[in-house]
C-alpha atoms as a PDB file:
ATOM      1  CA  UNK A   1      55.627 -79.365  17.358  1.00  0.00           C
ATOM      2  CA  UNK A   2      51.632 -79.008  16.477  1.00  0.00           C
ATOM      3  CA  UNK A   3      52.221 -80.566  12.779  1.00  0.00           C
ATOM      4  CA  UNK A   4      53.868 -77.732  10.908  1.00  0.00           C
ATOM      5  CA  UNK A   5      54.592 -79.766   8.147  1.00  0.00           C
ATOM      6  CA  UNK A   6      51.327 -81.879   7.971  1.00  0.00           C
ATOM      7  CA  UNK A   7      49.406 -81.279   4.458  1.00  0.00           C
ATOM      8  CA  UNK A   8      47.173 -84.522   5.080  1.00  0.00           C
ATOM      9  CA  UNK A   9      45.120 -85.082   8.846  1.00  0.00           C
ATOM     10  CA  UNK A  10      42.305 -88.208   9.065  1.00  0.00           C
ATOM     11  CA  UNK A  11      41.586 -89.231  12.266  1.00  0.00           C
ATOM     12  CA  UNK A  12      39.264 -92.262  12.396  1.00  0.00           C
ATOM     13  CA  UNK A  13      37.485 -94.379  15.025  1.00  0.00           C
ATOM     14  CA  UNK A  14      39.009 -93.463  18.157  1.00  0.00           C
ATOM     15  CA  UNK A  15      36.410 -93.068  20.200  1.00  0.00           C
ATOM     16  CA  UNK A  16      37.812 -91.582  23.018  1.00  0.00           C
ATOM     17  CA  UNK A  17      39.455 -88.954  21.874  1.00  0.00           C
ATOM     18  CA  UNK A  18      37.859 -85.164  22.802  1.00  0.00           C
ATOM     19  CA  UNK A  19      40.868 -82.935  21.252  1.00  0.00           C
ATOM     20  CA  UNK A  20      43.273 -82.840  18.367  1.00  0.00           C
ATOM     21  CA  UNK A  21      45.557 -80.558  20.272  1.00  0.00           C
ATOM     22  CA  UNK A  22      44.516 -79.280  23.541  1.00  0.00           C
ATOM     23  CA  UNK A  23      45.538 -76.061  25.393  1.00  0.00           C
ATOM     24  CA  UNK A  24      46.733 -78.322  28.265  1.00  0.00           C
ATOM     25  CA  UNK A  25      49.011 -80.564  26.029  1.00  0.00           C
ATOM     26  CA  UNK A  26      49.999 -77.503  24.509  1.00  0.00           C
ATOM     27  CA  UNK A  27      52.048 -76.201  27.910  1.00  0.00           C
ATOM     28  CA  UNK A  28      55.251 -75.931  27.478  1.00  0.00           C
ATOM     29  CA  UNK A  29      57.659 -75.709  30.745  1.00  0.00           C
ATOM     30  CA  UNK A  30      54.208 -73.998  32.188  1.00  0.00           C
ATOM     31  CA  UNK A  31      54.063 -71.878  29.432  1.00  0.00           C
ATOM     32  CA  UNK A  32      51.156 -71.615  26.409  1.00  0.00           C
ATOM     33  CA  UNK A  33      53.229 -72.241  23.266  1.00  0.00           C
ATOM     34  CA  UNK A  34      51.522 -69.214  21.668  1.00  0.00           C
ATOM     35  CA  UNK A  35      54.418 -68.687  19.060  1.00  0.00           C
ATOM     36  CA  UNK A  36      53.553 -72.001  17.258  1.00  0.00           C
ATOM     37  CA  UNK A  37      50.666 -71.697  15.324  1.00  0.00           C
ATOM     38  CA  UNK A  38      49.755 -75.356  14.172  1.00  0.00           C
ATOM     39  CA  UNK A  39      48.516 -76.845  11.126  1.00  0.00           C
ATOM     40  CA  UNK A  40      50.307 -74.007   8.642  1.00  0.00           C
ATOM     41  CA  UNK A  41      50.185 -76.424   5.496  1.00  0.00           C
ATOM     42  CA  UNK A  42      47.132 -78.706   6.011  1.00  0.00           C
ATOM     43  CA  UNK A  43      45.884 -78.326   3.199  1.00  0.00           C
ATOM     44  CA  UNK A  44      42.820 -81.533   4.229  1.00  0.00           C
ATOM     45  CA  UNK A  45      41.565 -82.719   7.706  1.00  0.00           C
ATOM     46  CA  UNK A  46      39.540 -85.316   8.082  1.00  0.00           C
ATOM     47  CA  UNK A  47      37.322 -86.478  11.291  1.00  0.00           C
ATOM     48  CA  UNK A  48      35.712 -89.554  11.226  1.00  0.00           C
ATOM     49  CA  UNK A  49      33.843 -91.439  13.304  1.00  0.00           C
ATOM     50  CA  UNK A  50      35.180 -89.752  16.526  1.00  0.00           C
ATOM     51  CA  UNK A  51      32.095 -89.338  18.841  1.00  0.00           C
ATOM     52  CA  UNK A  52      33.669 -88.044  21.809  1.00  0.00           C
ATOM     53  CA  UNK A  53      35.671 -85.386  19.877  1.00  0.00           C
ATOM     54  CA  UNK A  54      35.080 -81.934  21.001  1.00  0.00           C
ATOM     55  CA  UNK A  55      37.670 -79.998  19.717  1.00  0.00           C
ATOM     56  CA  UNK A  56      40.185 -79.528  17.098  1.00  0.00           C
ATOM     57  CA  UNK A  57      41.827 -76.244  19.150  1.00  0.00           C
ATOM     58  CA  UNK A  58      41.094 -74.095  21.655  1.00  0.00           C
ATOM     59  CA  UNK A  59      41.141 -71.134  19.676  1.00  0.00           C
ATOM     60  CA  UNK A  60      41.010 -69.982  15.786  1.00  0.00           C
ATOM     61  CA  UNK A  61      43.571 -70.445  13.387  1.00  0.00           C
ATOM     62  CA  UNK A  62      44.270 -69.499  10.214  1.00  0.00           C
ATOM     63  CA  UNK A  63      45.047 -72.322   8.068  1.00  0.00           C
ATOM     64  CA  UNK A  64      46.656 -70.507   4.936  1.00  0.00           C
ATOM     65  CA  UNK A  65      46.713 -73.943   2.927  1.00  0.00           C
ATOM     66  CA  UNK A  66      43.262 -75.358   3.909  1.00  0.00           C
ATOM     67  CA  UNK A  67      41.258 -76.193   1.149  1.00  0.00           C
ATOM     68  CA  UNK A  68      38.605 -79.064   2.591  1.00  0.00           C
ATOM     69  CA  UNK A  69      37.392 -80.454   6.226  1.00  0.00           C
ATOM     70  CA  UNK A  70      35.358 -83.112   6.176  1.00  0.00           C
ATOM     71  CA  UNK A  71      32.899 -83.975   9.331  1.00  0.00           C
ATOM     72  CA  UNK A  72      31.379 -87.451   9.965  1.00  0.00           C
ATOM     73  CA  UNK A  73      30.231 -88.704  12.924  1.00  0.00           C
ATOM     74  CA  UNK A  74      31.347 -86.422  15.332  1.00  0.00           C
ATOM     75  CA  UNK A  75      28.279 -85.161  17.174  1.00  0.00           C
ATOM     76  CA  UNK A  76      30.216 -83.284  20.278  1.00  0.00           C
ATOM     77  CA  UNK A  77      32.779 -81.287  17.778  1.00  0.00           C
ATOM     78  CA  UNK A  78      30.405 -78.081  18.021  1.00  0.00           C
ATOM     79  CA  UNK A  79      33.191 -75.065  17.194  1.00  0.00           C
ATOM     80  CA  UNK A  80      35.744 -75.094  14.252  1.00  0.00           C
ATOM     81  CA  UNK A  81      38.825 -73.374  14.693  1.00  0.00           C
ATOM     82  CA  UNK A  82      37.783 -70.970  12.071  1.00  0.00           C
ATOM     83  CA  UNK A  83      37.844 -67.066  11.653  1.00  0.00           C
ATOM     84  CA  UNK A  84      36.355 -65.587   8.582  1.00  0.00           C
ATOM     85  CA  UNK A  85      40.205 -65.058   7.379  1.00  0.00           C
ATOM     86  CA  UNK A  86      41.021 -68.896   7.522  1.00  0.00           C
ATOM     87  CA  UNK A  87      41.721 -70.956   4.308  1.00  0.00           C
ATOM     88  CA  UNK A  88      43.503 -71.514   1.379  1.00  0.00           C
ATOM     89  CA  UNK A  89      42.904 -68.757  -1.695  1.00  0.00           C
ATOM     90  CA  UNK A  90      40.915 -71.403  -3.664  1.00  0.00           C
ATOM     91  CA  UNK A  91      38.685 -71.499  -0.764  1.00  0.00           C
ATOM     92  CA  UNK A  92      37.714 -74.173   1.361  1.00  0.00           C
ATOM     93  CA  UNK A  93      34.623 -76.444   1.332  1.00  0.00           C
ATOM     94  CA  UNK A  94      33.258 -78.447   4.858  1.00  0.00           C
ATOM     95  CA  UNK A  95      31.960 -81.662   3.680  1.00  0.00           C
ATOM     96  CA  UNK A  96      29.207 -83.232   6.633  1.00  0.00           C
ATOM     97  CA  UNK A  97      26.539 -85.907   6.842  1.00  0.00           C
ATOM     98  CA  UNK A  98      24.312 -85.389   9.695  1.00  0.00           C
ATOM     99  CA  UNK A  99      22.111 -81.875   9.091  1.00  0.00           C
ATOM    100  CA  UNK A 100      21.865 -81.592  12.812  1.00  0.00           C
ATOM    101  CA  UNK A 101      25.342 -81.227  13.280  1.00  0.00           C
ATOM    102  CA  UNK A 102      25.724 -78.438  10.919  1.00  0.00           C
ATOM    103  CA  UNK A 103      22.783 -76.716  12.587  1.00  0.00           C
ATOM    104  CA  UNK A 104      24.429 -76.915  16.225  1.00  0.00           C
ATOM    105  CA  UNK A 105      27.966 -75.099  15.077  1.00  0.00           C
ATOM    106  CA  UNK A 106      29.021 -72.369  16.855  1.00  0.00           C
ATOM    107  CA  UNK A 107      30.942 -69.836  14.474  1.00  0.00           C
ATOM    108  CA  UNK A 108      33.175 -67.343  15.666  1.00  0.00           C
ATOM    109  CA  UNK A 109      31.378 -64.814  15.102  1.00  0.00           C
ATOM    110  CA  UNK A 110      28.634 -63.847  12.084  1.00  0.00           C
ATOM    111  CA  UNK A 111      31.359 -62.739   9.470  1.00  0.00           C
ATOM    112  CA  UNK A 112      33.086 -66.757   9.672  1.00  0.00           C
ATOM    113  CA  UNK A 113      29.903 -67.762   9.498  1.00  0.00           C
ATOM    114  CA  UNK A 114      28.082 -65.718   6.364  1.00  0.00           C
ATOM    115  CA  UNK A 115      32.258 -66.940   4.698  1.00  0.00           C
ATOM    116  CA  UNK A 116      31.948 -70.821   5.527  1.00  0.00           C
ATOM    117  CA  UNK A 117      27.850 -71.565   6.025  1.00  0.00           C
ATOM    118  CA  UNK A 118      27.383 -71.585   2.056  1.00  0.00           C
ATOM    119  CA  UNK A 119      31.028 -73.748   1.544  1.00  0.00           C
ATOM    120  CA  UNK A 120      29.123 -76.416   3.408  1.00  0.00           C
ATOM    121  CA  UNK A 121      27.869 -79.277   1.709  1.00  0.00           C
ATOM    122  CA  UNK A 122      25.901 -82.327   2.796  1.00  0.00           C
ATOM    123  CA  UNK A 123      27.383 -85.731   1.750  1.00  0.00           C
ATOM    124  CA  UNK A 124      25.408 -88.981   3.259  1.00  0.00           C
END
């Protein structure tokens, strides 16, 4: 359940999808699976070409093997489910093409965002 083993995620070209995992998928029996933390060995994710996406979770995670997201084409995805703690000990780079939508993310909060802001690089 939520990908525990995944290393690898690229999601391209479905255009209708608005979350990766949302909280309401996530209800179990009525009940927020909030002992499963997903994603605990991607180590890439990829997002491509998904213009209705909005969000990869509900709520930050701390991706312990995350070394690289890369963001194309997604203009609604405005929050990553980043805290300043998140990522791999190599660090992790965010790889984008459109300036704007690096301008319009919403970071947790100021310490995620002074971490990841200068681990983002512009690819067109």
């Amino acid at each position: 359940m939520f990908a525990s083993n995944l290393t690898v995620l690229f999601i391209c070209g479905v255009k209708e999808v608005e979350d990766i995992i949302s909280k309401e998928k996530a209800l179990v029996g009525e009940v927020l699976s909030s002992e499963i933390v997903p994603f605990q060995k991607l180590r890439t994710l990829r997002l491509v070409d998904l213009p209705e996406l909005k969000a990869i979770y509900w709520s930050s995670l701390p991706f312990p093997c995350l070394t690289k997201i890369v963001v194309f084409n997604c203009p609604k995805l405005k929050k990553l489910p980043l805290k300043s703690c998140s990522g791999g000990e190599g660090g992790l780079v965010i790889k984008y093409a459109e300036k704007e939508w690096l301008e319009g993310v919403e970071w947790e909060d100021e310490a995620t965002k002074a971490r990841f802001l200068l681990s983002c690089i512009q690819q067109v």
